[in-house]
Structure formats: C-alpha cells, structure tokens
PDB file of N, CA and C in Angstrom:
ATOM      1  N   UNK A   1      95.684  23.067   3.084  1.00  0.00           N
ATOM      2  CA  UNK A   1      94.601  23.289   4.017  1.00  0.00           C
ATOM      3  C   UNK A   1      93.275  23.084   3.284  1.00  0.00           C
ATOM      4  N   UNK A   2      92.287  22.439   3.691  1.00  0.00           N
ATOM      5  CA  UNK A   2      90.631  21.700   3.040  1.00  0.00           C
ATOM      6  C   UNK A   2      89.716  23.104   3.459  1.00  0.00           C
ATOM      7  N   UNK A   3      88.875  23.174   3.183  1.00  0.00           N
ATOM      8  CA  UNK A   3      88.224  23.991   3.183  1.00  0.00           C
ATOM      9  C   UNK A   3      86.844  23.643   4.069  1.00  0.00           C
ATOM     10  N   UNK A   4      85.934  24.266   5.039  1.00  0.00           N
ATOM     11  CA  UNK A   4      85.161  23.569   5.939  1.00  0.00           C
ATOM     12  C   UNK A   4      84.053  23.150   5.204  1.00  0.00           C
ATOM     13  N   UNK A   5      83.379  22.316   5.866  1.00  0.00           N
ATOM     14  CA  UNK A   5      82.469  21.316   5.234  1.00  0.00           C
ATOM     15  C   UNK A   5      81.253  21.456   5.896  1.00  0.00           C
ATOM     16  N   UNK A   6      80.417  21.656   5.238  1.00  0.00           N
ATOM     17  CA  UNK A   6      78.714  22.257   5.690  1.00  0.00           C
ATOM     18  C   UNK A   6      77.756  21.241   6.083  1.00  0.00           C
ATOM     19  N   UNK A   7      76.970  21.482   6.670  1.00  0.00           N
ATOM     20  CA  UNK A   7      75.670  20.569   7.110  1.00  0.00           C
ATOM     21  C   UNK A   7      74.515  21.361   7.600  1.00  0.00           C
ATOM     22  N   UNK A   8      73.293  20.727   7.347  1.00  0.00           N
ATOM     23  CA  UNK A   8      72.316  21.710   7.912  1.00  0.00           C
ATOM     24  C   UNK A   8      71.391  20.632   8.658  1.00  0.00           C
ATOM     25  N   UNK A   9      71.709  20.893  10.094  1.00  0.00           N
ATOM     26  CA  UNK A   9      70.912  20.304  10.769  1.00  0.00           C
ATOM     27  C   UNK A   9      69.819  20.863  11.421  1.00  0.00           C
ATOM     28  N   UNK A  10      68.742  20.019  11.294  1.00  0.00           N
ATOM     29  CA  UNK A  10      67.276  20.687  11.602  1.00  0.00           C
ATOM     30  C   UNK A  10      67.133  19.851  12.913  1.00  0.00           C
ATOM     31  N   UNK A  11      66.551  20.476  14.058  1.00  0.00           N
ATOM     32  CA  UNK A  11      65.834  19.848  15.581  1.00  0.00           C
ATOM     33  C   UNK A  11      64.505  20.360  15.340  1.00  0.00           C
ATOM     34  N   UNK A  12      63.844  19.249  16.136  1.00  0.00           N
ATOM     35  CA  UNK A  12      62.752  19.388  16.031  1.00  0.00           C
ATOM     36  C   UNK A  12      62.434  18.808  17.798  1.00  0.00           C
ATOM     37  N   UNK A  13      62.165  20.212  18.802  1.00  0.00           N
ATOM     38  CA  UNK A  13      61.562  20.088  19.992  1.00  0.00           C
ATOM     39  C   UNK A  13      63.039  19.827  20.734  1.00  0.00           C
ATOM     40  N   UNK A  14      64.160  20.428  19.568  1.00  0.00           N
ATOM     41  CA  UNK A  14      65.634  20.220  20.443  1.00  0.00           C
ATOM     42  C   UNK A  14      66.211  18.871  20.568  1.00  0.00           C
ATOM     43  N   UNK A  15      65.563  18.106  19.694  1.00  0.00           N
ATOM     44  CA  UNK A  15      66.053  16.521  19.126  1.00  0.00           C
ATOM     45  C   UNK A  15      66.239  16.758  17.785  1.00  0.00           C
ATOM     46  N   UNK A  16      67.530  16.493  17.067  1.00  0.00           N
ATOM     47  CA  UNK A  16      68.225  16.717  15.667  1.00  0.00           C
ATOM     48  C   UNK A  16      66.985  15.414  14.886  1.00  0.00           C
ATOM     49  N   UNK A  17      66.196  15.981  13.850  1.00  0.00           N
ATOM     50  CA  UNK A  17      65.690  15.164  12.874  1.00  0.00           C
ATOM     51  C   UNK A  17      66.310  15.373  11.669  1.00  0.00           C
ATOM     52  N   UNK A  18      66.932  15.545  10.875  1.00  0.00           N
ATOM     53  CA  UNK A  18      67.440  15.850   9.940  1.00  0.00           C
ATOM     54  C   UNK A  18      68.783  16.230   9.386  1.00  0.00           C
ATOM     55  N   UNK A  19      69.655  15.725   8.364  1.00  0.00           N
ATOM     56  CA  UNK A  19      70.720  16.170   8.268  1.00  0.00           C
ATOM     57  C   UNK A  19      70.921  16.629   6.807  1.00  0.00           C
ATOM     58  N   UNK A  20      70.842  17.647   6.255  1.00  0.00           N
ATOM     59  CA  UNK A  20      70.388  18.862   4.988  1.00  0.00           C
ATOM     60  C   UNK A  20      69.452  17.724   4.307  1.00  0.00           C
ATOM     61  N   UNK A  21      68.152  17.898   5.054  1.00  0.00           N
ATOM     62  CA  UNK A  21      66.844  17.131   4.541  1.00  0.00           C
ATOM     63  C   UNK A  21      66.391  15.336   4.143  1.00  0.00           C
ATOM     64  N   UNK A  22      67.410  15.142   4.989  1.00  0.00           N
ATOM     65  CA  UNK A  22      67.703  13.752   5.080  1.00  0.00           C
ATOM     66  C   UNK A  22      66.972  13.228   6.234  1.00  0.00           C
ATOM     67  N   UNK A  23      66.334  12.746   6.528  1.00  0.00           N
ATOM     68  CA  UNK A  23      65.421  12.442   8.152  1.00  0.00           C
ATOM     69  C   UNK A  23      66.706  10.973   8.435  1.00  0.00           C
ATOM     70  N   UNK A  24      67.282  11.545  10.037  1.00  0.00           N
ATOM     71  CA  UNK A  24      68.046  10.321  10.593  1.00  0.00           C
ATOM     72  C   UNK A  24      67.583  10.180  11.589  1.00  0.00           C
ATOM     73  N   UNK A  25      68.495   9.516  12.763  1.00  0.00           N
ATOM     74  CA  UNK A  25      68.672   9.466  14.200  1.00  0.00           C
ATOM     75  C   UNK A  25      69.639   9.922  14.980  1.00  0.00           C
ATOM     76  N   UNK A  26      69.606  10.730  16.165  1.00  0.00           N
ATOM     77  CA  UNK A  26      70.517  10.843  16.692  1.00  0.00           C
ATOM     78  C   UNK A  26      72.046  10.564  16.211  1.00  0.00           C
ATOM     79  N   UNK A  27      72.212   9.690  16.031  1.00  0.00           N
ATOM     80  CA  UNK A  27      73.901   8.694  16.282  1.00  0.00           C
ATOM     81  C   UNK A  27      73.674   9.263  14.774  1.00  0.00           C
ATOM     82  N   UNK A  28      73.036   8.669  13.766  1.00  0.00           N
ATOM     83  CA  UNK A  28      73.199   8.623  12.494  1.00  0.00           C
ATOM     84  C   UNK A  28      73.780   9.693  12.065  1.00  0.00           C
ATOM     85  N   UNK A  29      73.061  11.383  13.002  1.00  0.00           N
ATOM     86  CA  UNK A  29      73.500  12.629  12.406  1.00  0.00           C
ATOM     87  C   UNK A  29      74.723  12.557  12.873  1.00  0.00           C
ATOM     88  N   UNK A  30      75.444  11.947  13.978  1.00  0.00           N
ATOM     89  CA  UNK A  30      76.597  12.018  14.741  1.00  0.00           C
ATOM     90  C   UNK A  30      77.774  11.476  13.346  1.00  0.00           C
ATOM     91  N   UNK A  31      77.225   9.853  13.160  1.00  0.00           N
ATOM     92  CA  UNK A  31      78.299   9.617  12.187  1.00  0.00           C
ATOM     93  C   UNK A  31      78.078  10.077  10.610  1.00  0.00           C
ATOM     94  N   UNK A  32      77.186  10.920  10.574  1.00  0.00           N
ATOM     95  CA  UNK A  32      77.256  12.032   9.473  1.00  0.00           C
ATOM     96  C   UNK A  32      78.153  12.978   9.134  1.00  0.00           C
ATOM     97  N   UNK A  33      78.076  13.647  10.322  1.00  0.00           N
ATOM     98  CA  UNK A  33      78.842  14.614  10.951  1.00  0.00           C
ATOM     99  C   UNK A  33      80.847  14.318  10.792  1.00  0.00           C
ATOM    100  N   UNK A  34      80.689  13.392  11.254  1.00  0.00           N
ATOM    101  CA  UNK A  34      82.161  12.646  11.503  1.00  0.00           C
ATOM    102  C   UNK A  34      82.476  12.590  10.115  1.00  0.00           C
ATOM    103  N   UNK A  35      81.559  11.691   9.531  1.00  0.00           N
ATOM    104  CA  UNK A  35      82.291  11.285   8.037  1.00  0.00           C
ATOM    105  C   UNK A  35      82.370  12.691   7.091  1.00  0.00           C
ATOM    106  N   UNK A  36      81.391  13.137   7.422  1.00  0.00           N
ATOM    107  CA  UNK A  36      81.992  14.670   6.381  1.00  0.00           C
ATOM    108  C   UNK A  36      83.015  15.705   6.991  1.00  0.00           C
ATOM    109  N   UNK A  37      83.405  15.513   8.164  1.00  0.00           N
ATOM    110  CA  UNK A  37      84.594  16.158   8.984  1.00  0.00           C
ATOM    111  C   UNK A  37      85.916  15.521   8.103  1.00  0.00           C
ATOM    112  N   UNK A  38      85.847  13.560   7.710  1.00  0.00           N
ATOM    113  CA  UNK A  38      86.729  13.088   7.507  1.00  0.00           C
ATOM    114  C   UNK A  38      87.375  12.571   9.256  1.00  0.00           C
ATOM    115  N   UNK A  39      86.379  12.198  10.012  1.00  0.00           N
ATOM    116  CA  UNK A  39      87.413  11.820  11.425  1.00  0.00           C
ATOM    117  C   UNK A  39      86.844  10.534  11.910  1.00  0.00           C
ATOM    118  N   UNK A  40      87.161   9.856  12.164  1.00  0.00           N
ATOM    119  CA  UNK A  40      86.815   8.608  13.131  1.00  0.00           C
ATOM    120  C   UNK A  40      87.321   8.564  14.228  1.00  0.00           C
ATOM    121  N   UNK A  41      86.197   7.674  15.151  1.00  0.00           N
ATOM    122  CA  UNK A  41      85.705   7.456  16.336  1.00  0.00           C
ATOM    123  C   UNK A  41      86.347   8.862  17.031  1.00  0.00           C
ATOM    124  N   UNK A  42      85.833   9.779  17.162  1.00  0.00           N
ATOM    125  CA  UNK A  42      85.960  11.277  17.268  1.00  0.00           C
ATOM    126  C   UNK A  42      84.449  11.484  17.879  1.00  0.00           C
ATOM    127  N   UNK A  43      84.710  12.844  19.115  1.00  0.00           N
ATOM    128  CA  UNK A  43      83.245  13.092  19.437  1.00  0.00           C
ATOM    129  C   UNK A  43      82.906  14.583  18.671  1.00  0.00           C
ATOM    130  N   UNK A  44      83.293  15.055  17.837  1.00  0.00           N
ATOM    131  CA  UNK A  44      83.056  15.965  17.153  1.00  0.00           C
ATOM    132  C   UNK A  44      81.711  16.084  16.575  1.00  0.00           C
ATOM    133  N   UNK A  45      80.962  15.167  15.770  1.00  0.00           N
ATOM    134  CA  UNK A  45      79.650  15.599  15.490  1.00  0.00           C
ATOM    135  C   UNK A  45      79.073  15.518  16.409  1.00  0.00           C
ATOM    136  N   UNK A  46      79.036  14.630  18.172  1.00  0.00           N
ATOM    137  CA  UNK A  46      78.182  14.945  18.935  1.00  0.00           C
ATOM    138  C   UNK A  46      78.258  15.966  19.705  1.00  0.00           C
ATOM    139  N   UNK A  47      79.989  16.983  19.741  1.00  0.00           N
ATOM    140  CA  UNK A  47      80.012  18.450  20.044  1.00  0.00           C
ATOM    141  C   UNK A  47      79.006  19.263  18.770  1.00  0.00           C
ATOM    142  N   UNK A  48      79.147  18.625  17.778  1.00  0.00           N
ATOM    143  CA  UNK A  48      78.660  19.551  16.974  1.00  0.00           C
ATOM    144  C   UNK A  48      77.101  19.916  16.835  1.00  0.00           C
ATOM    145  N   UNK A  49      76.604  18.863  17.393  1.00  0.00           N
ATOM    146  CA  UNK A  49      75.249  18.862  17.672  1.00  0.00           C
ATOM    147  C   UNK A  49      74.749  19.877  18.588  1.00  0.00           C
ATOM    148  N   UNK A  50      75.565  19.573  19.588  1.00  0.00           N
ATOM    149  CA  UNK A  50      75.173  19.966  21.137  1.00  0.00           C
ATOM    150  C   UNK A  50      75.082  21.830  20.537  1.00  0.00           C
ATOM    151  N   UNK A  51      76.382  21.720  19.881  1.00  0.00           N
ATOM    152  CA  UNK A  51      76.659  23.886  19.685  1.00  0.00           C
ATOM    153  C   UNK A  51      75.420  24.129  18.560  1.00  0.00           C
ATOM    154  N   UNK A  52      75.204  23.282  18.274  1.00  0.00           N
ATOM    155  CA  UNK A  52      74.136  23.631  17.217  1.00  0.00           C
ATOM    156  C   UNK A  52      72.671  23.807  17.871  1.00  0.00           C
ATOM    157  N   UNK A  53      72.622  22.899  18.967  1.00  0.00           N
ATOM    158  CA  UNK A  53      71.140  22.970  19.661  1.00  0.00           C
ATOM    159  C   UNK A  53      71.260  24.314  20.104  1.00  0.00           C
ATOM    160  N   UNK A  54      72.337  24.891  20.970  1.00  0.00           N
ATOM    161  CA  UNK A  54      72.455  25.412  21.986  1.00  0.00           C
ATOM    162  C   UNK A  54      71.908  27.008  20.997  1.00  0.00           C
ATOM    163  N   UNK A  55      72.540  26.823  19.902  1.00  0.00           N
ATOM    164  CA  UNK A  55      71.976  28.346  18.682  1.00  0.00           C
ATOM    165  C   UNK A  55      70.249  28.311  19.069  1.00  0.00           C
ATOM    166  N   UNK A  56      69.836  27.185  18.838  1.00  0.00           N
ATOM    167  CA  UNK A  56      68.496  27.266  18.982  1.00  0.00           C
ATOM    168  C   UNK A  56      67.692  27.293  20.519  1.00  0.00           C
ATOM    169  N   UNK A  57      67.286  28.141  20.770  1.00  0.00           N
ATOM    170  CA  UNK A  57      66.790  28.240  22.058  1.00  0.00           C
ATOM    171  C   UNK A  57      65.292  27.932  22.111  1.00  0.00           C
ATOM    172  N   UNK A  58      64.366  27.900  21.114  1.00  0.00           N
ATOM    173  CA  UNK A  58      63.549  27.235  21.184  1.00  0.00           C
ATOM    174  C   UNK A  58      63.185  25.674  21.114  1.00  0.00           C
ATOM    175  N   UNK A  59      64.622  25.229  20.007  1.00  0.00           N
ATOM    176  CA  UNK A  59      64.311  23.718  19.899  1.00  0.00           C
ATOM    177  C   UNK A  59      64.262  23.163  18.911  1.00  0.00           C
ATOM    178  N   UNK A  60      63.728  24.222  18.201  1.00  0.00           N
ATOM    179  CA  UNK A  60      63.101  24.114  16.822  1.00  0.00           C
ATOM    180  C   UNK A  60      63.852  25.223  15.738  1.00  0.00           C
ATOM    181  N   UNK A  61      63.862  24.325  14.645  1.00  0.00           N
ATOM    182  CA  UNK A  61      64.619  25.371  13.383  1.00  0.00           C
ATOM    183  C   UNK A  61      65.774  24.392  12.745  1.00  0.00           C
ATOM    184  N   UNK A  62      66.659  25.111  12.084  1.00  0.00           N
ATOM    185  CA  UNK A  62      67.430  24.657  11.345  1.00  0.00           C
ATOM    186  C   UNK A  62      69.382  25.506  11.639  1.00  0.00           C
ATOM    187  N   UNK A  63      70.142  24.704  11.683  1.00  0.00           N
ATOM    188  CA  UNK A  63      71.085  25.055  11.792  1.00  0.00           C
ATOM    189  C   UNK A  63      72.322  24.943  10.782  1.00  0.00           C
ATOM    190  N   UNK A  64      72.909  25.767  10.005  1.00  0.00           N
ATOM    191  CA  UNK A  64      74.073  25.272   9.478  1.00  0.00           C
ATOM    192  C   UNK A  64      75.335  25.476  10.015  1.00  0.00           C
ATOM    193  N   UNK A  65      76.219  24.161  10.330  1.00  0.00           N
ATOM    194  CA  UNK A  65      77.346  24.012  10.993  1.00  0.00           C
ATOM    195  C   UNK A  65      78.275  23.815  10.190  1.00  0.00           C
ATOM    196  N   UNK A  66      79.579  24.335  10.223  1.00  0.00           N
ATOM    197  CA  UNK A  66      80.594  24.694   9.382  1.00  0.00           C
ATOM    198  C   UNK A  66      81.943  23.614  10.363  1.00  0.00           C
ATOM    199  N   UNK A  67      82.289  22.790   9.692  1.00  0.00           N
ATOM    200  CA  UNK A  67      83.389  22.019  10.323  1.00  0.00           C
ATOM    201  C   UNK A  67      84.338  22.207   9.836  1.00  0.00           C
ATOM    202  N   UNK A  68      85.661  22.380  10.167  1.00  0.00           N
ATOM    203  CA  UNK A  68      86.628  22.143   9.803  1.00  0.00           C
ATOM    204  C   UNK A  68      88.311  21.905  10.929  1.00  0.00           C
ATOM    205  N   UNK A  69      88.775  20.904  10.382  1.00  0.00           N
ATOM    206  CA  UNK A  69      90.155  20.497  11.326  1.00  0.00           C
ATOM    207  C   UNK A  69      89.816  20.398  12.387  1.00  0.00           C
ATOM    208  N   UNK A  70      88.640  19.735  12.249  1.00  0.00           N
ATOM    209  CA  UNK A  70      88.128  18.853  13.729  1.00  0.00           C
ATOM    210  C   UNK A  70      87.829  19.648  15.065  1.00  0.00           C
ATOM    211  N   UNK A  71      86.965  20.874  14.497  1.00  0.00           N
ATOM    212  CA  UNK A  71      86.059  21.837  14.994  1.00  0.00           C
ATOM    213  C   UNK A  71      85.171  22.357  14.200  1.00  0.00           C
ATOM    214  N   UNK A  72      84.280  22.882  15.360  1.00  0.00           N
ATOM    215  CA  UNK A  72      82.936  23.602  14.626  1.00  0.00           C
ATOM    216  C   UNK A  72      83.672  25.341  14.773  1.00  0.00           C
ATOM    217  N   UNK A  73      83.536  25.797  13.429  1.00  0.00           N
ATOM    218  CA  UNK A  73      83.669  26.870  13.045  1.00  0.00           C
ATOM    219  C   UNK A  73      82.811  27.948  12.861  1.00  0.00           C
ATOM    220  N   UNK A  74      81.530  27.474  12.307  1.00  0.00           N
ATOM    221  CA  UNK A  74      81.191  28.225  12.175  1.00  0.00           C
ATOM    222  C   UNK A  74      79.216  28.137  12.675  1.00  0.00           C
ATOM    223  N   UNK A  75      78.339  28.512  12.240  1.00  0.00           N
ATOM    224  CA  UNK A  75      76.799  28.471  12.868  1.00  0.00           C
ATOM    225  C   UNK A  75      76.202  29.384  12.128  1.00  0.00           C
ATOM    226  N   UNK A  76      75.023  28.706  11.591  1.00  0.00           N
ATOM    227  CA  UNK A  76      74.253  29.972  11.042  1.00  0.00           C
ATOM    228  C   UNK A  76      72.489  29.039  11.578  1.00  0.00           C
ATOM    229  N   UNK A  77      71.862  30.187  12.628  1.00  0.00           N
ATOM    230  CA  UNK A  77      70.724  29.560  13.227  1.00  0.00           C
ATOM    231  C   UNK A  77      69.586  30.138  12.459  1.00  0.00           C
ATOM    232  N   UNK A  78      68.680  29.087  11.740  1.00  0.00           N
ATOM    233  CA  UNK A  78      66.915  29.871  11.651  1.00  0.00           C
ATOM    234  C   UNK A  78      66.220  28.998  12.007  1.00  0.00           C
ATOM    235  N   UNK A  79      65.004  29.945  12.725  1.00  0.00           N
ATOM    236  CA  UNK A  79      63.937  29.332  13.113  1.00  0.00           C
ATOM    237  C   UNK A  79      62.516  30.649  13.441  1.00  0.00           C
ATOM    238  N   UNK A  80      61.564  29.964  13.252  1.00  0.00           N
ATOM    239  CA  UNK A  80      60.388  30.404  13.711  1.00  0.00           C
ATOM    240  C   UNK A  80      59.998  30.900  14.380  1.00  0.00           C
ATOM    241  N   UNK A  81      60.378  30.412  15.645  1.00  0.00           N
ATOM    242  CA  UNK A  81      60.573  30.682  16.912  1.00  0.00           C
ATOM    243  C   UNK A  81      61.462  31.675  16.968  1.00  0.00           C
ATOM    244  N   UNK A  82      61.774  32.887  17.420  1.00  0.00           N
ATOM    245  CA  UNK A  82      63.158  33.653  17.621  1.00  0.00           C
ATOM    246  C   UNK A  82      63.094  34.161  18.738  1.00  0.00           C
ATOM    247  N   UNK A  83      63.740  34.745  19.545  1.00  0.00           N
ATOM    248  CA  UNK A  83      63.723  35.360  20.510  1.00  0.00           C
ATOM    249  C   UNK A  83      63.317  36.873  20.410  1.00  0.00           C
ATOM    250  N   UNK A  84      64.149  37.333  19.526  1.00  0.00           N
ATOM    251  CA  UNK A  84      63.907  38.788  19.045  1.00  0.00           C
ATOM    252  C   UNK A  84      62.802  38.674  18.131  1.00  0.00           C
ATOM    253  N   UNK A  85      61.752  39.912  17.796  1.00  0.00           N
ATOM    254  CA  UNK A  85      60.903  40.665  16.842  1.00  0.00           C
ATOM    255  C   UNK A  85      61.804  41.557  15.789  1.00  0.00           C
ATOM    256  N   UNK A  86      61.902  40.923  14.956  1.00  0.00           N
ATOM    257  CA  UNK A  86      63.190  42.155  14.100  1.00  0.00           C
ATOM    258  C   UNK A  86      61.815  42.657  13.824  1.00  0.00           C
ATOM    259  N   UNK A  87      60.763  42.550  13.297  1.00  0.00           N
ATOM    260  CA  UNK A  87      59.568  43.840  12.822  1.00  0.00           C
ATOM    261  C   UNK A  87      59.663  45.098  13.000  1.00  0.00           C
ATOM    262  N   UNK A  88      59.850  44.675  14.300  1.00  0.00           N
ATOM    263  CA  UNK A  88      59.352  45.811  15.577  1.00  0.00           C
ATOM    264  C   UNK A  88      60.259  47.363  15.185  1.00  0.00           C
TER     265      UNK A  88
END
C-alpha cells in the first residue's frame, strides 16, 4: 500500500492559480494532480479541485489535498478570508 501524495493548491477568486507555488492553468493543475495520484485519463484531479474549492468559501487561500488510491483523502484549508473570528 503507497502512501498519499500531497499538493497545495492555491485559488485565487475560486480559480486554482497555483500548484505548491508553481503558477499553472486550470487543466495543467488537473494533469498535475493526476500525475502525482499516478492515474491516467482519470477525472480525479478535476474532483480534486472542485473538493478543494468547495473548503474555501471565500475563493481565496490555499488548500492542501491528500490523494491517495484514486481519492481525495484528505484537506487542510487556509485563508484570509475565514468565516469564523477565532480571536473573538
């Protein structure tokens, strides 16, 4: 059994610019995604996108997505924007 494979994708206005500080495109983060899964012609990085936007409710921020055996496992969301005030 492989162990899951990380990425940190950044949106910017809820359009993916970045893949762990790499500036792409759309598709590009898609077959990013794929090739570090290890899967072809698979829609997995463009599920993986989508669960990754969906963490971000502003649009904006950075996401790390955890793949493995041809799912997203795991999510870790930051951003600027938050919904909650932890201060408070």
């Amino acid at each position: 059994m492989s162990d899951p494979v990380h990425a940190v994708v950044t949106f910017d206005g809820g359009v993916v610019v970045a893949v762990d500080g790499e500036t792409v495109s759309v598709a590009e983060a898609v077959r990013e995604l794929n090739f570090r899964a290890g899967v072809v012609k698979s829609s997995l990085g463009s599920v993986a996108l989508r669960v990754a936007r969906m963490a971000l409710p502003s649009g904006f921020g950075e996401v790390d997505v955890a793949l493995h055996e041809g799912r997203v496992v795991g999510l870790v969301a930051r951003s600027e924007e938050s919904l909650y005030d932890f201060a408070s």
